[in-house]
Protein backbone atom coordinates (compact mmCIF):
# COMPACT_ATOMS: atom_id res chain seq x y z
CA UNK A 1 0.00 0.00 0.00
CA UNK A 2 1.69 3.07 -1.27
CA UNK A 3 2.28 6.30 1.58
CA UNK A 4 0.10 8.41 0.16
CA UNK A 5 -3.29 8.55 -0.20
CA UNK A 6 -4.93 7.93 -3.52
CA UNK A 7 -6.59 11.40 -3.87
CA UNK A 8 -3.03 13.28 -3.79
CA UNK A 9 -0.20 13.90 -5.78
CA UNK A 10 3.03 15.20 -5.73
CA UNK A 11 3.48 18.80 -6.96
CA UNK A 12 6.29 19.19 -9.59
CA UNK A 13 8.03 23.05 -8.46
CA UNK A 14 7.08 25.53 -10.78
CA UNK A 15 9.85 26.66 -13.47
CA UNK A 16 9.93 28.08 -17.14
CA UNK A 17 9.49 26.41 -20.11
CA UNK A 18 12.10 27.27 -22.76
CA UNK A 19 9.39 29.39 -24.92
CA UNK A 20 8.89 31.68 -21.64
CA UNK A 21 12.70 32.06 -21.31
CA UNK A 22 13.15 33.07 -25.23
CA UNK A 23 10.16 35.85 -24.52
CA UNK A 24 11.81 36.97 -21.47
CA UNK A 25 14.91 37.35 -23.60
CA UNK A 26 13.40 38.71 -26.31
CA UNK A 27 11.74 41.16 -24.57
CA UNK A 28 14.85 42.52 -22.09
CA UNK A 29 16.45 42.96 -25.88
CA UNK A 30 14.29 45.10 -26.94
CA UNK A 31 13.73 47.07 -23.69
CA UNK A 32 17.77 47.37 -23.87
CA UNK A 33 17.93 48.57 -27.57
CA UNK A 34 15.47 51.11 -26.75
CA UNK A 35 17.16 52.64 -23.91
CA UNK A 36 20.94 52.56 -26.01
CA UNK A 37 18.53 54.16 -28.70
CA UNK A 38 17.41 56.88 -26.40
CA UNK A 39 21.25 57.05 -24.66
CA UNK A 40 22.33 57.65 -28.06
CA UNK A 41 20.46 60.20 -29.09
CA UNK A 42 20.53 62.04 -26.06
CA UNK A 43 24.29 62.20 -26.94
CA UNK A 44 24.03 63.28 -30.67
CA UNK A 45 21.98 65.98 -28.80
CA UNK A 46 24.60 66.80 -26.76
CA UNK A 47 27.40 66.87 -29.42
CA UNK A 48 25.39 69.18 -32.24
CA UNK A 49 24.42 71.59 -29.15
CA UNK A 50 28.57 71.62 -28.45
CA UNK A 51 29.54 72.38 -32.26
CA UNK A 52 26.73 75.25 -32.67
CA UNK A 53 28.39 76.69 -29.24
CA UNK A 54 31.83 76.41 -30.74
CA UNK A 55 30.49 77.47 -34.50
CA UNK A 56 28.91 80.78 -32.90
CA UNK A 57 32.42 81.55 -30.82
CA UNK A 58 34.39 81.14 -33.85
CA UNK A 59 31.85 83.18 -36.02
CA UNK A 60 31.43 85.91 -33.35
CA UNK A 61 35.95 86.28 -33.24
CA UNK A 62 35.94 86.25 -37.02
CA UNK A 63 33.11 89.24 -37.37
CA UNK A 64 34.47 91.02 -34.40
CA UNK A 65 37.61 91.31 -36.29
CA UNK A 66 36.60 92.46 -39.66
CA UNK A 67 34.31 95.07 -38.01
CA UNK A 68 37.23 96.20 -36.36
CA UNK A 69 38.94 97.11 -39.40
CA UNK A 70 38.36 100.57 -41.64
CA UNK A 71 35.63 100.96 -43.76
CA UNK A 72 37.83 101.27 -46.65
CA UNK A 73 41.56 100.87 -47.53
CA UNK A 74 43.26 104.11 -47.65
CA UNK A 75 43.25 106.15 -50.31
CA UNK A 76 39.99 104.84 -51.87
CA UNK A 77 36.46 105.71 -51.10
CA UNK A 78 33.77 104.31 -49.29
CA UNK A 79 32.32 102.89 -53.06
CA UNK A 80 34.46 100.88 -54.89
CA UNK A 81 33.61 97.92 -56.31
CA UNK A 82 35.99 95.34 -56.44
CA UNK A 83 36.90 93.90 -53.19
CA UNK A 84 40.07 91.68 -52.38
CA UNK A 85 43.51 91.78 -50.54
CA UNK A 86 45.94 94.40 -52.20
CA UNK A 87 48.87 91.86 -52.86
CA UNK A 88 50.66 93.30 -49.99
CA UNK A 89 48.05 92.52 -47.89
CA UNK A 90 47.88 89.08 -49.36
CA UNK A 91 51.85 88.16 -48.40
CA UNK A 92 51.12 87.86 -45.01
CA UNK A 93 51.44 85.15 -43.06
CA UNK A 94 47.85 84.93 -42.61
CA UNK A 95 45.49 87.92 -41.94
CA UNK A 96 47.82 90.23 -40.06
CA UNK A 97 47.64 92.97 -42.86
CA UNK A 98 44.39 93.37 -43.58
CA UNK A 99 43.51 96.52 -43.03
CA UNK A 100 39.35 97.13 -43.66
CA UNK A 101 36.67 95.12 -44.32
CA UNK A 102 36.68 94.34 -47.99
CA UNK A 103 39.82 92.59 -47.58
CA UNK A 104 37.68 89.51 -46.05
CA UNK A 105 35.62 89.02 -48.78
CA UNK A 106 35.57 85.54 -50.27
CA UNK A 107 37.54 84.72 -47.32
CA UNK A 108 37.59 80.80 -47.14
CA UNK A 109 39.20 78.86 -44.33
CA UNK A 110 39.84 74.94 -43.55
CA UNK A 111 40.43 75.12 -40.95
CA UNK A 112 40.13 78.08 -39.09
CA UNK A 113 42.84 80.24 -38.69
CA UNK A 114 43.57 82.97 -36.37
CA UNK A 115 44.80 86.52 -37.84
CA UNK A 116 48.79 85.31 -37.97
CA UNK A 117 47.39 82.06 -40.13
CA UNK A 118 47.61 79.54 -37.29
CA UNK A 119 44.79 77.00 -36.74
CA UNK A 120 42.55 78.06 -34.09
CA UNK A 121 43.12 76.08 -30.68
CA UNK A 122 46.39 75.55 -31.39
CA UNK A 123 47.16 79.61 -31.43
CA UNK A 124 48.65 81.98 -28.43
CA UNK A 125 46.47 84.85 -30.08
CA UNK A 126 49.89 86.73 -30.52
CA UNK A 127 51.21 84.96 -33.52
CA UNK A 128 52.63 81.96 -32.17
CA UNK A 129 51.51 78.82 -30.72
CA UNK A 130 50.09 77.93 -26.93
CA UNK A 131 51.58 75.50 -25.22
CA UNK A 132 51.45 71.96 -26.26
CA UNK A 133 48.96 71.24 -22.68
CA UNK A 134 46.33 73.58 -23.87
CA UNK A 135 46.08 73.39 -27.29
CA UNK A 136 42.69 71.41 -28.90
CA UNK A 137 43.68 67.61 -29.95
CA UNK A 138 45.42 67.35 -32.87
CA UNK A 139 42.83 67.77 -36.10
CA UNK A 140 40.07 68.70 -33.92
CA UNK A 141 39.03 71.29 -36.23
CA UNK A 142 40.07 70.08 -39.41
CA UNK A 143 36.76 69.47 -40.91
CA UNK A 144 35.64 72.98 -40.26
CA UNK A 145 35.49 75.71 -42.64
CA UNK A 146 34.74 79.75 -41.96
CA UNK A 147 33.24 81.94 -44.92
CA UNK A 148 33.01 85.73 -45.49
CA UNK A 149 31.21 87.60 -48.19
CA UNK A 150 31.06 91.63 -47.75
CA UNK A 151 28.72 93.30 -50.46
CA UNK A 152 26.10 96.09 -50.87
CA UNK A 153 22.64 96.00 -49.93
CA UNK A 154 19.78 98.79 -50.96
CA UNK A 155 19.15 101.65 -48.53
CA UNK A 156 15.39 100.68 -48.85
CA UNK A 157 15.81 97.36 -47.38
CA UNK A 158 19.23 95.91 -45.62
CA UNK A 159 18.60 92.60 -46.49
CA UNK A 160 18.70 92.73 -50.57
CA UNK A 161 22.18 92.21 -51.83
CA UNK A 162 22.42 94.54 -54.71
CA UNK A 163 23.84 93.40 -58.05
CA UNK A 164 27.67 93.26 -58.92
CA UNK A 165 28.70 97.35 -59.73
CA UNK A 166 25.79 99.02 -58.05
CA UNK A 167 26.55 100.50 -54.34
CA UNK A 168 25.52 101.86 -51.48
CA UNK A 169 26.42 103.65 -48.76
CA UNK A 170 25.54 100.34 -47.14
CA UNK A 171 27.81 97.03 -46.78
CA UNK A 172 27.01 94.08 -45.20
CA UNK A 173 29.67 91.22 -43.89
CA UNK A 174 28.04 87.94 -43.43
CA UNK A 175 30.51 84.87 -41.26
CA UNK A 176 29.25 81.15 -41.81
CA UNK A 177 31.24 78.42 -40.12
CA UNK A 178 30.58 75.03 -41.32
CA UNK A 179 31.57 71.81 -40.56
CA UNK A 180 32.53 68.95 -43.20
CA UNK A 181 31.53 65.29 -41.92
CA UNK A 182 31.83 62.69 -44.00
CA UNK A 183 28.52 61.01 -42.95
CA UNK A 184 26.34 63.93 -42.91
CA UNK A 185 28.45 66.49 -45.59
CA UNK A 186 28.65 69.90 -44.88
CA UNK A 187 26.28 71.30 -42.30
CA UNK A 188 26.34 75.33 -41.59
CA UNK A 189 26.48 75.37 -37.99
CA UNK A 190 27.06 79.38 -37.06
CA UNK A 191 25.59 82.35 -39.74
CA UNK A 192 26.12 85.96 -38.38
CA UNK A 193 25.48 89.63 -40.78
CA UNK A 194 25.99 92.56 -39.89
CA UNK A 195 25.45 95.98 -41.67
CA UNK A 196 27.92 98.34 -41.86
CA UNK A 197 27.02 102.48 -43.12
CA UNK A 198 29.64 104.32 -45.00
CA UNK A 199 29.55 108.10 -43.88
CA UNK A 200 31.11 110.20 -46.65
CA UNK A 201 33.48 113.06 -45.09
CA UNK A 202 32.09 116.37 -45.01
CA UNK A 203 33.29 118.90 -47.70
């Protein structure tokens, strides 16, 4: 006669089968690729909100510069039409003789350079180089670029660039700093303009 009685039996302890283990699996996946997802773009976030800080610095330098410059080079007026570097101007190390604001037009660098020609975070801001502790990594910047264009713009409204050999007594210098990635091209990251009024002297 067996132990136990004929009404009971013995209870097997509970445990998963191997479909409820490949759904638990599945599912902590999926919660996990979600969160990375999130992480991940939280970062991308966090890296485009850094460039458009350092984009609008470097824009901000490269305008307060020009503007500090002369209206016009010496010995013209406050309309001529051609703007560029005299080739004096141009045999400088970098932008160390420019002396007024056309000079910047068409101005192109990649990467950006300070006024003696050296590549920004690496410079003293005195024409030479910081030291070696406190300079940015090495090709930190090189996928950036900075742009000028100076030209006219009509009296009756500031933002119409007018056509090549009409003036004004109104110029305005626009800065754009991009940055070159070779996943996502170029991407403008920092546009200033300002407008600049030419007061002729009085006769």
């Amino acid at each position: 006669m067996s132990c136990l009685s004929a009404g009971r039996r013995t209870r097997v302890p509970a445990a998963f089968t191997l479909v409820e283990a490949l759904v638990s699996i599945s599912l902590t996946a999926i919660a996990a690729s979600v969160l990375l997802l999130g992480i991940h773009s939280s970062l991308q976030t966090t890296d485009e909100a850094l460039e458009q800080t350092i984009a609008a610095g470097m824009a901000e330098q490269l305008l307060d510069e020009i503007l500090g410059a002369r209206y016009h080079a010496l010995g013209f007026d406050g309309y001529q039409i051609t703007f560029s570097p005299s080739s004096y101007e141009q045999a400088g190390s970098g932008r160390e003789r420019y002396d007024d604001i056309d000079d910047y037009d068409n101005l192109n660098n990649r990467p950006p350079e300070d006024l003696w020609g050296i590549e920004l975070g690496t410079e003293d801001g005195e024409g030479g180089r910081r030291h070696v502790n406190f300079r940015v990594p090495a090709g930190f910047l090189a996928g950036w670029r900075q742009e000028v264009d100076v030209f006219y713009v009509a009296e009756a409204d500031l933002t119409s660039p007018l056509p090549f050999g009409q003036v004004s007594d109104y110029r305005t210098v626009e800065v754009r700093v991009f940055r070159v990635d070779p996943q996502r091209g170029s991407r403008e990251l920092a546009k200033l303009r300002r407008v600049v009024a030419y007061v002729p002297p009085v006769p």
